[in-house]
PDB file of N, CA and C in Angstrom:
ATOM      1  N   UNK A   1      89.583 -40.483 -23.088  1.00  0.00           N
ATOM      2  CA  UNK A   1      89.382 -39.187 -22.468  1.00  0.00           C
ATOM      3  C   UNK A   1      90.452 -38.212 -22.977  1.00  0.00           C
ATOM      4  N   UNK A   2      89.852 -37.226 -23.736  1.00  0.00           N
ATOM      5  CA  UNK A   2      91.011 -36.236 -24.131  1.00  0.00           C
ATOM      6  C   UNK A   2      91.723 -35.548 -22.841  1.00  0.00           C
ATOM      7  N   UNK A   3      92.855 -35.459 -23.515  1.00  0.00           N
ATOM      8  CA  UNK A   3      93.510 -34.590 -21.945  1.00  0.00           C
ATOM      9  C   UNK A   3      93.208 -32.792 -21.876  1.00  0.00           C
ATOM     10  N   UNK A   4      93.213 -31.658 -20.989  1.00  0.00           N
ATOM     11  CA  UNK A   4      92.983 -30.803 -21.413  1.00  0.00           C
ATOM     12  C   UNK A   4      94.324 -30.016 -21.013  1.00  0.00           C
ATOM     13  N   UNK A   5      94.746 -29.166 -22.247  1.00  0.00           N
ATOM     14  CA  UNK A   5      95.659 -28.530 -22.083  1.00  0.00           C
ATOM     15  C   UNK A   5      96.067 -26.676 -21.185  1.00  0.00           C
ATOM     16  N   UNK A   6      96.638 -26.483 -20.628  1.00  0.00           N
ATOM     17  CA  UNK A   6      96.447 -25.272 -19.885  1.00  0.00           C
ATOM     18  C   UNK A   6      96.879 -24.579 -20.737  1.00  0.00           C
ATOM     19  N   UNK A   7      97.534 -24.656 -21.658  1.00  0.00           N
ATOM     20  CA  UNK A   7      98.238 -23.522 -22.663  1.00  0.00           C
ATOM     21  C   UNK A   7      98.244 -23.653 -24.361  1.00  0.00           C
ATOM     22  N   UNK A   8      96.781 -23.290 -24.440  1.00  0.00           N
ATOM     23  CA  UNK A   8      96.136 -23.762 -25.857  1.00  0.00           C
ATOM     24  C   UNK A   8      96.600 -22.834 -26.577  1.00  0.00           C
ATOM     25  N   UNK A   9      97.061 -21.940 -26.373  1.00  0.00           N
ATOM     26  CA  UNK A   9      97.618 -20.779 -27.518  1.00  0.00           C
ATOM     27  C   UNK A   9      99.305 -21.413 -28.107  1.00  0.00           C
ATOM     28  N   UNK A  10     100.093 -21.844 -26.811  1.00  0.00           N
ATOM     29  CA  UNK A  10     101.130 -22.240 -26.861  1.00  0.00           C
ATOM     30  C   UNK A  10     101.102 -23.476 -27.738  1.00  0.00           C
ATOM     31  N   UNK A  11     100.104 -24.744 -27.561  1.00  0.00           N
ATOM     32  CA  UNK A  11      99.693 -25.769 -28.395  1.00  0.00           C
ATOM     33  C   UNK A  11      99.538 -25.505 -29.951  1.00  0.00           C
ATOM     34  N   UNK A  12      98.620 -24.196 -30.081  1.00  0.00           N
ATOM     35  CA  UNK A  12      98.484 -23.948 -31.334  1.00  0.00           C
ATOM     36  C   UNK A  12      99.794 -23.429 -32.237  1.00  0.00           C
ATOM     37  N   UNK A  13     100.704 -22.817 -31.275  1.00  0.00           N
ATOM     38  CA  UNK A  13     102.172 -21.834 -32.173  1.00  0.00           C
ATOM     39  C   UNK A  13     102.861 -23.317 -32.411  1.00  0.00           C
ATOM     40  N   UNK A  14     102.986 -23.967 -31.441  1.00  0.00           N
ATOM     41  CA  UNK A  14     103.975 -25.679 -32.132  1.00  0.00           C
ATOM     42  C   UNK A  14     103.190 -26.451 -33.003  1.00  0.00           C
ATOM     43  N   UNK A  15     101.891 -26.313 -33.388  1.00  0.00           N
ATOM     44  CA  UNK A  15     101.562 -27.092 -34.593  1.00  0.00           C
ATOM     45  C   UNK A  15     101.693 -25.861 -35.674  1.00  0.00           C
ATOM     46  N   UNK A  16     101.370 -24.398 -35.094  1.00  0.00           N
ATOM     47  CA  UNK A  16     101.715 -23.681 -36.776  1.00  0.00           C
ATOM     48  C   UNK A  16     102.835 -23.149 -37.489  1.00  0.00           C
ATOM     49  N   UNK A  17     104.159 -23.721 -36.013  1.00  0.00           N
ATOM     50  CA  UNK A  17     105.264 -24.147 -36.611  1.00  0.00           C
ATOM     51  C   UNK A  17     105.765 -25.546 -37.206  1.00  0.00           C
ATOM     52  N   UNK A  18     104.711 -26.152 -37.175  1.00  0.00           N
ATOM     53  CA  UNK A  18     105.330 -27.636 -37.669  1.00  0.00           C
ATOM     54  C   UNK A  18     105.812 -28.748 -37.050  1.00  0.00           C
ATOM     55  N   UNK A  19     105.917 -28.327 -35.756  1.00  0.00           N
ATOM     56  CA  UNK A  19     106.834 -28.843 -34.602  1.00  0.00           C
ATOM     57  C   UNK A  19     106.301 -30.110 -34.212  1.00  0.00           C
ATOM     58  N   UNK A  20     106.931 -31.139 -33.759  1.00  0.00           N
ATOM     59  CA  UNK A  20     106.155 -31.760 -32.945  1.00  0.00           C
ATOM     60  C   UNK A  20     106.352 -31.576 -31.742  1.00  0.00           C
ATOM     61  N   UNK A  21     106.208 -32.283 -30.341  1.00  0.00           N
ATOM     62  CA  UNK A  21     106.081 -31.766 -29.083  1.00  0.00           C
ATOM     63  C   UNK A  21     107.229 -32.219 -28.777  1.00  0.00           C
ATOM     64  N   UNK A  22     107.862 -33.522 -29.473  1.00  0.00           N
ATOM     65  CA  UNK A  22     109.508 -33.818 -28.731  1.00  0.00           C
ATOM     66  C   UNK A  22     110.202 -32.985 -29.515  1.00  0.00           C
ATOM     67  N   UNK A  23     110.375 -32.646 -30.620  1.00  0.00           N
ATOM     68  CA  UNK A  23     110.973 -31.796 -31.337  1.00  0.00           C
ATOM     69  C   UNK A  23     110.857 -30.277 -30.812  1.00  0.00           C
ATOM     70  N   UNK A  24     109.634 -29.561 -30.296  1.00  0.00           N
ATOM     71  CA  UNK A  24     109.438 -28.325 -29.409  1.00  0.00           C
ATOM     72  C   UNK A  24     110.743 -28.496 -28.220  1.00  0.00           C
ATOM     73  N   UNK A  25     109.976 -29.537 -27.302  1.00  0.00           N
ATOM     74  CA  UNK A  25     110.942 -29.856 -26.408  1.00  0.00           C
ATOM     75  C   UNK A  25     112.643 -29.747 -26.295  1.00  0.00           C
ATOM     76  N   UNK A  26     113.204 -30.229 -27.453  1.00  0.00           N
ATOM     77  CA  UNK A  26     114.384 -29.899 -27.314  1.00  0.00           C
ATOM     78  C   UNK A  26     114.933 -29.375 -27.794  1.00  0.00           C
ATOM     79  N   UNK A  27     114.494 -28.134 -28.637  1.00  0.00           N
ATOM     80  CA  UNK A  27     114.379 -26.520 -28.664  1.00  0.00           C
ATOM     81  C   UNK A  27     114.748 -25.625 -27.234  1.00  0.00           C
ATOM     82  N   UNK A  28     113.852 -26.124 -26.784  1.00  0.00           N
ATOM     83  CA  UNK A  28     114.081 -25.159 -25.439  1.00  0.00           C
ATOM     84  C   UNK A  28     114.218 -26.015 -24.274  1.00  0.00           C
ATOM     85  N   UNK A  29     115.338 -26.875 -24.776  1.00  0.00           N
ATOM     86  CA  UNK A  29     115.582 -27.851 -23.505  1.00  0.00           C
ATOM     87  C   UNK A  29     115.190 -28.844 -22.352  1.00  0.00           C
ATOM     88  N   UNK A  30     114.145 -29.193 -23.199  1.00  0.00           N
ATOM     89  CA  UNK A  30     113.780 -30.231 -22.351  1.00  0.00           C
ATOM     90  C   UNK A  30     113.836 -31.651 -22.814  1.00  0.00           C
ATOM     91  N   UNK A  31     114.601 -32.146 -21.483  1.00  0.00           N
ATOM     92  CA  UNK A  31     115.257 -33.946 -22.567  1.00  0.00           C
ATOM     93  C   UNK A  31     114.032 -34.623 -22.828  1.00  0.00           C
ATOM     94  N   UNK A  32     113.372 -34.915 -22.067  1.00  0.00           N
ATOM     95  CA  UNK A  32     112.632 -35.955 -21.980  1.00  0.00           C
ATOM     96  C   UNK A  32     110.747 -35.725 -22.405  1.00  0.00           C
ATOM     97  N   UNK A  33     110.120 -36.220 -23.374  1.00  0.00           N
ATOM     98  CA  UNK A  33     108.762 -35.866 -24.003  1.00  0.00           C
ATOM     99  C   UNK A  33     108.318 -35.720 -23.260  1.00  0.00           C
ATOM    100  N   UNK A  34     107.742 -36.869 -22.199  1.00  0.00           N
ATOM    101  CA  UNK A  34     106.973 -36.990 -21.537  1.00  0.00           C
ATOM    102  C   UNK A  34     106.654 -35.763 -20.835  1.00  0.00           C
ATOM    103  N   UNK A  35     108.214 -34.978 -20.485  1.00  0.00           N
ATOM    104  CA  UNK A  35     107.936 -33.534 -19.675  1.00  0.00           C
ATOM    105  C   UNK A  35     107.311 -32.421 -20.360  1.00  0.00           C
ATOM    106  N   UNK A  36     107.339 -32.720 -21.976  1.00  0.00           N
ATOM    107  CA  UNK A  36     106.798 -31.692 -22.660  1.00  0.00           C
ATOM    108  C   UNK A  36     104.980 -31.828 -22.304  1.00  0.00           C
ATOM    109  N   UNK A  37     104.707 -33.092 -21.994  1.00  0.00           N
ATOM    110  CA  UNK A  37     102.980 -33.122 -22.019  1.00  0.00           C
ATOM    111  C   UNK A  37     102.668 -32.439 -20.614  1.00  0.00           C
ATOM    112  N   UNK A  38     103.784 -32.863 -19.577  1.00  0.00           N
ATOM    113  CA  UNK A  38     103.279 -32.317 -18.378  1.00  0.00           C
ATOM    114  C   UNK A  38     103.453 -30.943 -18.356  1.00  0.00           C
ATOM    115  N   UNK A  39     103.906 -30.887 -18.772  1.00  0.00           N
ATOM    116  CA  UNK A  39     103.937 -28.581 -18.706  1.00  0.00           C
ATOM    117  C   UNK A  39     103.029 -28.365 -19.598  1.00  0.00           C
ATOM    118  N   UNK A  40     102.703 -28.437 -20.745  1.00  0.00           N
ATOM    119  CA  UNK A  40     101.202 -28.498 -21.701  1.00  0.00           C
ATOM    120  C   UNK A  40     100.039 -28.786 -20.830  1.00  0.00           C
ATOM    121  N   UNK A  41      99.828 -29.499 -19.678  1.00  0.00           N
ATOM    122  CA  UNK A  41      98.915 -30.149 -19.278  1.00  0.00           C
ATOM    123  C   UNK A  41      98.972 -29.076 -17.934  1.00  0.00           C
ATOM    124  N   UNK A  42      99.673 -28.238 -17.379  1.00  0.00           N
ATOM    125  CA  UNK A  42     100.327 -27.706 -15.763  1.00  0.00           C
ATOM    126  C   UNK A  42     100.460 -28.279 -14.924  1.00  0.00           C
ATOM    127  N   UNK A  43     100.788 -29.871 -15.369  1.00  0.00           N
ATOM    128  CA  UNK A  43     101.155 -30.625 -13.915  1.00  0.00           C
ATOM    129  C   UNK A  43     102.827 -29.955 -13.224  1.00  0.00           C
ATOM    130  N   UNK A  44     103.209 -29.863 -14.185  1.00  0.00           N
ATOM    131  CA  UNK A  44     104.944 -29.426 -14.327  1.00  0.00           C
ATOM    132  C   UNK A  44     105.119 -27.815 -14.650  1.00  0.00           C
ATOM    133  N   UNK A  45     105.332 -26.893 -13.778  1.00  0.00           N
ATOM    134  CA  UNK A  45     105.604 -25.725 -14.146  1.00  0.00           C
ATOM    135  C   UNK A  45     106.929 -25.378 -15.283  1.00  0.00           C
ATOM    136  N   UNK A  46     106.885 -24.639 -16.000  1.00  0.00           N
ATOM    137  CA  UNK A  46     107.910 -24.353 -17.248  1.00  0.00           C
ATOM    138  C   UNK A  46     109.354 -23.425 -16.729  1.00  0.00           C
ATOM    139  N   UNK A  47     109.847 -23.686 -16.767  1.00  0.00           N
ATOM    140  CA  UNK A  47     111.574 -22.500 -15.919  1.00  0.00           C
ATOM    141  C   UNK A  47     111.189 -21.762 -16.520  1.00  0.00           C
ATOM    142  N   UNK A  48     112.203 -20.553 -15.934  1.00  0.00           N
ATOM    143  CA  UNK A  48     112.154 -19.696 -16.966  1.00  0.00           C
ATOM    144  C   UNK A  48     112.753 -19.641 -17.948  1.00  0.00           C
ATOM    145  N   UNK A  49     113.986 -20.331 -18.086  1.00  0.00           N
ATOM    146  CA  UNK A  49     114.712 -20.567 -19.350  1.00  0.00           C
ATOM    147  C   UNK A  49     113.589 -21.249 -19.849  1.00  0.00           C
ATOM    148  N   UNK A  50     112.979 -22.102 -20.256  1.00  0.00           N
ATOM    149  CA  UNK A  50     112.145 -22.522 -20.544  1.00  0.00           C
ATOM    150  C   UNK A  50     111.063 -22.048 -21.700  1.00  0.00           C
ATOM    151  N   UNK A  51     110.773 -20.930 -20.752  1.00  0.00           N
ATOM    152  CA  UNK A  51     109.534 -19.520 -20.865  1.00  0.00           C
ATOM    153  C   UNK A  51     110.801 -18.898 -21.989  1.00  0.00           C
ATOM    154  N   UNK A  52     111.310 -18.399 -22.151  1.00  0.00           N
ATOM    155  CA  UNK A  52     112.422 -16.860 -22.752  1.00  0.00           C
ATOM    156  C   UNK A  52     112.409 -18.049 -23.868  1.00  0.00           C
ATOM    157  N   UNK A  53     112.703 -19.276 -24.054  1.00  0.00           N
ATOM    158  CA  UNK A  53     113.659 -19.756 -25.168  1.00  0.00           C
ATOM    159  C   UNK A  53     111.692 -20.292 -25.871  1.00  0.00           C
ATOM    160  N   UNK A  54     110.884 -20.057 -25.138  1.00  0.00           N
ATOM    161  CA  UNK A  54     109.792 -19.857 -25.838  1.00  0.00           C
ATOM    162  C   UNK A  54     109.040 -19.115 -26.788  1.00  0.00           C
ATOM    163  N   UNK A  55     109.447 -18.292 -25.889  1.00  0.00           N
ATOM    164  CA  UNK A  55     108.946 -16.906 -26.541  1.00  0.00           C
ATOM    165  C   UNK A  55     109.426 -16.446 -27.590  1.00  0.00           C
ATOM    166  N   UNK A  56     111.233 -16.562 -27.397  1.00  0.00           N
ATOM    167  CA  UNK A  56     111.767 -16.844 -28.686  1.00  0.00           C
ATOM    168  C   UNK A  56     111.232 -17.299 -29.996  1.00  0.00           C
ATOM    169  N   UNK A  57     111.349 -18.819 -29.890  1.00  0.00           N
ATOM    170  CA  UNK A  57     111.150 -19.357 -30.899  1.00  0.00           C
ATOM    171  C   UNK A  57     109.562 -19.204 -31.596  1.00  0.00           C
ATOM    172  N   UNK A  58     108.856 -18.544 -31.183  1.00  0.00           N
ATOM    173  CA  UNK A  58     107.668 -18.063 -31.463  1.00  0.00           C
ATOM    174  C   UNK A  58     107.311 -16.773 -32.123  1.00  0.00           C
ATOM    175  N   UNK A  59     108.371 -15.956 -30.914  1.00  0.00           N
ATOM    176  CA  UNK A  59     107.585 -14.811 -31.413  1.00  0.00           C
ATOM    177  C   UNK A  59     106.868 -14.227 -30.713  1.00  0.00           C
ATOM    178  N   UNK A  60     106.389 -14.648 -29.522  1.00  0.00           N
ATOM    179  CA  UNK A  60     105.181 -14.024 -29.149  1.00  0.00           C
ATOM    180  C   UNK A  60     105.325 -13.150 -27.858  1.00  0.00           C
ATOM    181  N   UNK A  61     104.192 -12.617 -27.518  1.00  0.00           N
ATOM    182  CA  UNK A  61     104.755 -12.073 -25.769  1.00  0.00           C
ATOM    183  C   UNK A  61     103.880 -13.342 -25.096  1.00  0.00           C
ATOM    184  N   UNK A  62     104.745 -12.969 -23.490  1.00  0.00           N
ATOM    185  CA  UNK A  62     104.259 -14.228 -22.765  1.00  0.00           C
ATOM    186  C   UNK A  62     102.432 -13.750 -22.345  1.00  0.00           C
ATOM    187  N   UNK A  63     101.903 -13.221 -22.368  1.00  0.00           N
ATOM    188  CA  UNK A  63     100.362 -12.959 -22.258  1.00  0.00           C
ATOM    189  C   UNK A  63      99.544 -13.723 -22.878  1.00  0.00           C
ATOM    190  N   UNK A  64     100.113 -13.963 -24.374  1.00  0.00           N
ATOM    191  CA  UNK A  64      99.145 -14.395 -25.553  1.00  0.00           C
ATOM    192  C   UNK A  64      99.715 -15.924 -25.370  1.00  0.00           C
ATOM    193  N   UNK A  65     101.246 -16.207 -25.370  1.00  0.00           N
ATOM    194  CA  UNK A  65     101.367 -17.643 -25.330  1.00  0.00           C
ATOM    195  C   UNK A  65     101.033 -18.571 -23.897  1.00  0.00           C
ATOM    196  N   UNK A  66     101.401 -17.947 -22.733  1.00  0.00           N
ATOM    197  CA  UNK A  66     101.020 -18.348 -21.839  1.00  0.00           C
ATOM    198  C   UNK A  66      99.762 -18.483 -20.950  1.00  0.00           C
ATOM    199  N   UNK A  67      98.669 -17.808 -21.869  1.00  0.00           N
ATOM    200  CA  UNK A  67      97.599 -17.625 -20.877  1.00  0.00           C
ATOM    201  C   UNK A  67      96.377 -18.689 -21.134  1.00  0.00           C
ATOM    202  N   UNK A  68      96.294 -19.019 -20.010  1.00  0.00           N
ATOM    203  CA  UNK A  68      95.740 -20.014 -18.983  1.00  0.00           C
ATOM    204  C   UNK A  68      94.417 -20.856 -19.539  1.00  0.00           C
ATOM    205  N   UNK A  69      94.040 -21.749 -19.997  1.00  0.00           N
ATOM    206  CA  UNK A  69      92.831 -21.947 -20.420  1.00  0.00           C
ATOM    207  C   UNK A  69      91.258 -22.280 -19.545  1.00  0.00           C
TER     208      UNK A  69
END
């Protein structure tokens, strides 16, 4: 069963940076992978440090990366 992601725009900027998801992750601080799937997924809401050191490393505004699938 594929999982479905809440933030498919955000999914797409870490593969068209190259990134992988533990490597995303501790970019913008998050220790542990597993937490990177649960905020991809919205079981786990994102801080806002979180969000800013996102947006950052992207580029983007939060509208286009964060919005909702």
């Amino acid at each position: 069963m594929e999982t479905k992601h809440k933030y498919p725009n955000l999914e797409a900027e870490i593969v068209r940076k190259g990134l992988t998801k533990k490597k995303y992750g501790e970019l913008i601080g998050i220790e542990y992978p597993n937490k990177v799937s649960s905020r991809l997924t919205g079981k786990t809401k994102f801080t806002l440090p979180e969000i800013k050191k996102s947006l950052d490393l992207f580029d983007c505004e939060f509208s286009y990366l964060f919005k909702e699938a």
